[in-house]
N, C-alpha and C. Protein backbone atom coordinates (compact mmCIF):
# COMPACT_ATOMS: atom_id res chain seq x y z
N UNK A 1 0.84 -1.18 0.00
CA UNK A 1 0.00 0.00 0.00
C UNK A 1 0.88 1.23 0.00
N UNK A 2 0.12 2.53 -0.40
CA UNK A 2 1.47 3.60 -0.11
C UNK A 2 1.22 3.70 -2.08
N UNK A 3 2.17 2.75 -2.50
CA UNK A 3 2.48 2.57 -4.01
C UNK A 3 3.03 3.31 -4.60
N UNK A 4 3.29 3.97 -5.94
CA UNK A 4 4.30 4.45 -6.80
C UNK A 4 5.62 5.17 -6.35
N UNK A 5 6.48 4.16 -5.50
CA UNK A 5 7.17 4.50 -4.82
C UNK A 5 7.52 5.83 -3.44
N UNK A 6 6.34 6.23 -3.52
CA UNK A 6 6.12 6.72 -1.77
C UNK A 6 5.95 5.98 -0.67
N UNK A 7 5.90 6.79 0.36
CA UNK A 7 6.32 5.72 1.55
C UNK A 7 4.66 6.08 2.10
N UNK A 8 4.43 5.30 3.30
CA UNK A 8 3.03 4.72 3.86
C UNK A 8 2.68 5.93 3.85
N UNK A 9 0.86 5.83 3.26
CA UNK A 9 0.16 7.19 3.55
C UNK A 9 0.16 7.92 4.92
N UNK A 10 0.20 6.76 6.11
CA UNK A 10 0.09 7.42 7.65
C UNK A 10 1.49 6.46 8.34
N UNK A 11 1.79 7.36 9.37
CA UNK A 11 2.31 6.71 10.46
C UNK A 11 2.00 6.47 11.71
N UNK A 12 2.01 5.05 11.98
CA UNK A 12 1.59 4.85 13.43
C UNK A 12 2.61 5.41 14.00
N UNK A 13 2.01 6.34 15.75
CA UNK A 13 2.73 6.46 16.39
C UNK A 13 3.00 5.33 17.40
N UNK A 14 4.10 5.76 18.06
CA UNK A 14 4.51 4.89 19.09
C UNK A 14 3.88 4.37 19.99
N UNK A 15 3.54 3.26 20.60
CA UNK A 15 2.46 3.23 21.91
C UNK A 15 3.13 4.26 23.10
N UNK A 16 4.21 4.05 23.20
CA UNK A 16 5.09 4.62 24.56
C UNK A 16 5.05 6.40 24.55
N UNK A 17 4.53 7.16 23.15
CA UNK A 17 4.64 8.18 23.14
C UNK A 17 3.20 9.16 24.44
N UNK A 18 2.25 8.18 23.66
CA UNK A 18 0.90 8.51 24.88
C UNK A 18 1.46 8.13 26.18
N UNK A 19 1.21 9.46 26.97
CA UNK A 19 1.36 8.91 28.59
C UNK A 19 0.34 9.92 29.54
N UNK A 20 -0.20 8.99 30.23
CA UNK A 20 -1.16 9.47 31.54
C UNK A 20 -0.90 10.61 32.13
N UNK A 21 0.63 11.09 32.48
CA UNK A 21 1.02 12.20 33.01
C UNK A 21 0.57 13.72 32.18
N UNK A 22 0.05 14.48 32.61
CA UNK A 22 -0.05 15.63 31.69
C UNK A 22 -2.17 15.43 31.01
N UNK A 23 -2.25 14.43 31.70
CA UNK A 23 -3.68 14.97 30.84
C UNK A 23 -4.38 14.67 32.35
N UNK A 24 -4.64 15.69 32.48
CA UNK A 24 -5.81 15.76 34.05
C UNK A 24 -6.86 14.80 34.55
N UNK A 25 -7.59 14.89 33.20
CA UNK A 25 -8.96 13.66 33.40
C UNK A 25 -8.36 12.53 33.82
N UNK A 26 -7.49 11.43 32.86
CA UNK A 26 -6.73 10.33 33.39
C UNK A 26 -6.18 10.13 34.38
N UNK A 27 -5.09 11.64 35.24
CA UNK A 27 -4.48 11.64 36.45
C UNK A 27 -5.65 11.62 37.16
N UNK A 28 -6.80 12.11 37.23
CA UNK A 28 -7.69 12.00 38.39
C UNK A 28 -8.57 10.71 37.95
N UNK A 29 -8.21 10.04 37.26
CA UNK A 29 -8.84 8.75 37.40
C UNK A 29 -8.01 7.39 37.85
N UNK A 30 -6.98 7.76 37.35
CA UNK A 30 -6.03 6.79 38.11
C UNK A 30 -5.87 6.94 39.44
N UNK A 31 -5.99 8.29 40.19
CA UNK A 31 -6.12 8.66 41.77
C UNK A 31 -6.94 8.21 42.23
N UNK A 32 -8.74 7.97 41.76
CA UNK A 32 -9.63 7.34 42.14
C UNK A 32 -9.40 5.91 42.51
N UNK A 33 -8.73 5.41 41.33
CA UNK A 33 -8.38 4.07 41.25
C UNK A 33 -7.28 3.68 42.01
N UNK A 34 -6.58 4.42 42.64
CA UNK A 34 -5.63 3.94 43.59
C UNK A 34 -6.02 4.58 44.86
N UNK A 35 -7.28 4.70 45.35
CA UNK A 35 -7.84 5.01 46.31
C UNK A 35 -8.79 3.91 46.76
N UNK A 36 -9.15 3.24 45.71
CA UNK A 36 -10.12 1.52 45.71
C UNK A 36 -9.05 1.05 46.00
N UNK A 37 -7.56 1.11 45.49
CA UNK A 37 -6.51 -0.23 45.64
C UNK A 37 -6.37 -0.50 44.01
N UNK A 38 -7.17 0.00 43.46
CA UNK A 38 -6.67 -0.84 41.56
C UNK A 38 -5.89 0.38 40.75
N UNK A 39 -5.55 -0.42 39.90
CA UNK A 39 -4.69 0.18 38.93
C UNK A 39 -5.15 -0.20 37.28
N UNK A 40 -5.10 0.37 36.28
CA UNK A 40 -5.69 0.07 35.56
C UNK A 40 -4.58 0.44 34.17
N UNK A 41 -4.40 -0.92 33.97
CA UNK A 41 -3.01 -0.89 32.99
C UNK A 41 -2.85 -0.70 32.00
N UNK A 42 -3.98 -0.40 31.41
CA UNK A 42 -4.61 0.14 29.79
C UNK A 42 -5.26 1.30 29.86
N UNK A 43 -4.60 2.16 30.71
CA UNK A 43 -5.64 3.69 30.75
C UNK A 43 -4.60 4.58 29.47
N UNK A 44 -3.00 4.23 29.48
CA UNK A 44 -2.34 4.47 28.79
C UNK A 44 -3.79 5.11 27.35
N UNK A 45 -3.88 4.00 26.97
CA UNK A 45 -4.63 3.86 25.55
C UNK A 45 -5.48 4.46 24.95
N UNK A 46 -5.95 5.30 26.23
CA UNK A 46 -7.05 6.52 26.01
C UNK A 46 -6.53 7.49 26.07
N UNK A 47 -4.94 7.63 26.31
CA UNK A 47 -4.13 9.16 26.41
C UNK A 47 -4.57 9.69 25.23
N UNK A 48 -4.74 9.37 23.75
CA UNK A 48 -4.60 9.69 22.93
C UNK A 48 -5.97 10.30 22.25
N UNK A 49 -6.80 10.38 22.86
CA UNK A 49 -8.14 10.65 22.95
C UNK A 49 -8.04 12.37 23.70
N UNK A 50 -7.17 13.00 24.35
CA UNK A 50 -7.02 13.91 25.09
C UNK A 50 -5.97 14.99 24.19
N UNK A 51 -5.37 13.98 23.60
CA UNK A 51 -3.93 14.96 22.47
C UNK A 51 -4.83 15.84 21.90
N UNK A 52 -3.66 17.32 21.96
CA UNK A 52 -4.29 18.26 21.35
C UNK A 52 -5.01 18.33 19.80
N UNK A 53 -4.08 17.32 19.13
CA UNK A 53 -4.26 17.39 17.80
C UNK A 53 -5.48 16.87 17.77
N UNK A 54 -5.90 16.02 18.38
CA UNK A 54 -7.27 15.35 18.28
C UNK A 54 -8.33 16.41 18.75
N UNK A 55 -8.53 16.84 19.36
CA UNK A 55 -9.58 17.67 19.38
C UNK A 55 -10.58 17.36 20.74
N UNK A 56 -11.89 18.40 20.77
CA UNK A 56 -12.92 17.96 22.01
C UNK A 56 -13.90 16.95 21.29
N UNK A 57 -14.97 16.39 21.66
CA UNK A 57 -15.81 15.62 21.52
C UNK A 57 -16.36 16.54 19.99
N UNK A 58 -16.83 17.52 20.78
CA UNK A 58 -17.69 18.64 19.62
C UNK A 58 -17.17 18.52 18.60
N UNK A 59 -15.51 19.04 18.20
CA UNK A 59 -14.58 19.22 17.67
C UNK A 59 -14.85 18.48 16.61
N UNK A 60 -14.71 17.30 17.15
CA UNK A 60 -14.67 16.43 16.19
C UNK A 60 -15.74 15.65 15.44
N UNK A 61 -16.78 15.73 16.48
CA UNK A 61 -18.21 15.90 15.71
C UNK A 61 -18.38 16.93 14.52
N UNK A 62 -18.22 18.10 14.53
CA UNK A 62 -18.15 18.72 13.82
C UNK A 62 -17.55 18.65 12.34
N UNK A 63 -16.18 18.15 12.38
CA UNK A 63 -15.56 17.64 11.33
C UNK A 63 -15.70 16.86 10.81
N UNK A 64 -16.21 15.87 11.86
CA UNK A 64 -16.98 14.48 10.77
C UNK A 64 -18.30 14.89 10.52
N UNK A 65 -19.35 15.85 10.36
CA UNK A 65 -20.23 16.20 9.76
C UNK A 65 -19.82 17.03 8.84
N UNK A 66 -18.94 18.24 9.01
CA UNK A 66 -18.89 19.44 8.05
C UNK A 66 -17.67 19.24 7.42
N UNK A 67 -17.00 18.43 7.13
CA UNK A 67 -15.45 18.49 6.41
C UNK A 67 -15.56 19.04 5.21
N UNK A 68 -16.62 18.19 4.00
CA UNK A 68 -16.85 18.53 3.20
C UNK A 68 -17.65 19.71 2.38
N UNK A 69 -18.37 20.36 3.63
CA UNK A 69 -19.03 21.63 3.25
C UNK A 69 -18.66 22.70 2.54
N UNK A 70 -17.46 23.08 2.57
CA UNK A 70 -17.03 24.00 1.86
C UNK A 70 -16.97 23.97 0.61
N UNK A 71 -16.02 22.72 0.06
CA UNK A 71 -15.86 22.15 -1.26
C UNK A 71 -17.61 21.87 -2.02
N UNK A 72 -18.26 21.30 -1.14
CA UNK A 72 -19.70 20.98 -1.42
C UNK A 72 -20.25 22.10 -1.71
N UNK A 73 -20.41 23.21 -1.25
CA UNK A 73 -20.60 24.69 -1.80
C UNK A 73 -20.77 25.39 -2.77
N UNK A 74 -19.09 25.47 -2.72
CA UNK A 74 -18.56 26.14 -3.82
C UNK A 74 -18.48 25.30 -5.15
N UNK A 75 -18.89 23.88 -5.57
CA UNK A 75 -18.91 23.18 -6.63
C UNK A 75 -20.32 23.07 -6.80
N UNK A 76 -21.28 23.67 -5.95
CA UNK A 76 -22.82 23.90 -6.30
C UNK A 76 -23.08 24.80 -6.88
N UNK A 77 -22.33 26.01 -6.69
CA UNK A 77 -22.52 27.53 -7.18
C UNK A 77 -21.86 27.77 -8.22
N UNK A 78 -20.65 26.29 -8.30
CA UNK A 78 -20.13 26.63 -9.58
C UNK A 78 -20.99 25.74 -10.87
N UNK A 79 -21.74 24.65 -10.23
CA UNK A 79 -22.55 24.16 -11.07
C UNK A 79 -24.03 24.52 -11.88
N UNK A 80 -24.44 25.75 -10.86
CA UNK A 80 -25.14 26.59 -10.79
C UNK A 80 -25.07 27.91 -11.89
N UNK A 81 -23.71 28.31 -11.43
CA UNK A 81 -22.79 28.81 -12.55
C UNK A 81 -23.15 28.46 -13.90
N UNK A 82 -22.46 27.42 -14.16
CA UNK A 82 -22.58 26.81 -15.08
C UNK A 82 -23.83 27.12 -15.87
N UNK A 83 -24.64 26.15 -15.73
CA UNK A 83 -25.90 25.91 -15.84
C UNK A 83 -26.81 26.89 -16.45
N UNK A 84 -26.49 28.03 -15.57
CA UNK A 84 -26.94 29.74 -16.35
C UNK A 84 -26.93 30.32 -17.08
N UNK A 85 -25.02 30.02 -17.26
CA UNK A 85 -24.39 30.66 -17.97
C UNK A 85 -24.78 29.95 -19.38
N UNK A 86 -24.95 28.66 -19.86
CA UNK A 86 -25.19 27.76 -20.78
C UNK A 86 -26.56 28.09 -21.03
N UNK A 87 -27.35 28.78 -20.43
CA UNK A 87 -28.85 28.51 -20.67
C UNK A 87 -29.24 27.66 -20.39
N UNK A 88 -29.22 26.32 -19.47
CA UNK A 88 -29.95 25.03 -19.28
C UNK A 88 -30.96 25.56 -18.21
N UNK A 89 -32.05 24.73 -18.25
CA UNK A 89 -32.96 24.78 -16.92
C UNK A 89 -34.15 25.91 -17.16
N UNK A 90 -34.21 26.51 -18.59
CA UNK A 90 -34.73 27.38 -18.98
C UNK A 90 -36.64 27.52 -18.51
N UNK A 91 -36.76 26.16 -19.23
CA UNK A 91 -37.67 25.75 -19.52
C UNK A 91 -38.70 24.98 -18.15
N UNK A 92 -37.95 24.64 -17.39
CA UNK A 92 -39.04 24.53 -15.73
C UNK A 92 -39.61 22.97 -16.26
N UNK A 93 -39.48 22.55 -17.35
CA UNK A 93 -39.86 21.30 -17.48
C UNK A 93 -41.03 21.02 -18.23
N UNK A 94 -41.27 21.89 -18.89
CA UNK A 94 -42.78 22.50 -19.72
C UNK A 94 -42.26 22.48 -21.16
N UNK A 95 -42.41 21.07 -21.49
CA UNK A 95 -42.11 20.56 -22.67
C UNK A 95 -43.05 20.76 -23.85
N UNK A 96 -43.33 21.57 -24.60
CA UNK A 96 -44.52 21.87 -25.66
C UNK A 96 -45.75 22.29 -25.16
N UNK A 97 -45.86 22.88 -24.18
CA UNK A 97 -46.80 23.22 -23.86
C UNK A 97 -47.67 24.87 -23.71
């Protein structure tokens, strides 16, 4: 995958790069959890859910609804454009009548 001699479209990051320290929500959940006595050895895995690059919940709701809006737009108005400019659509659909 990748193909015509470029290298992989994405890179996985490291597991070891995510860490618990530095993101608040996780530190105060691991405090909870070492207040029961447990520890929870896969909290690691959700660090990455908190990285800035990733975004808030909203955030990213947002982007997975509206990514394409813009482009979607502006290729309506240009189809629109179009369309006008050619004279099509003149007629409303009132074929000999």
């Amino acid at each position: 995958m990748g193909g015509h001699g470029h290298g992989p479209p994405y890179t996985i990051p490291d597991y070891k790069s995510f860490v618990v320290k530095g993101v608040p929500q996780l530190e105060e959940l691991e405090q909870a959890l070492a207040k029961k006595g447990l520890k929870d050895p896969w909290i690691r895995n959700e660090a990455w859910r908190y990285h800035p690059g990733f975004g808030s919940k909203s955030k990213r709701a947002f982007k997975f609804f509206f990514r394409g809006l813009p482009i979607g737009v502006a290729l309506t108005a240009i189809t629109v454009g179009v369309e006008m400019a050619l004279g099509g659509g003149d007629d409303h659909g009132h074929h000999g009548h």
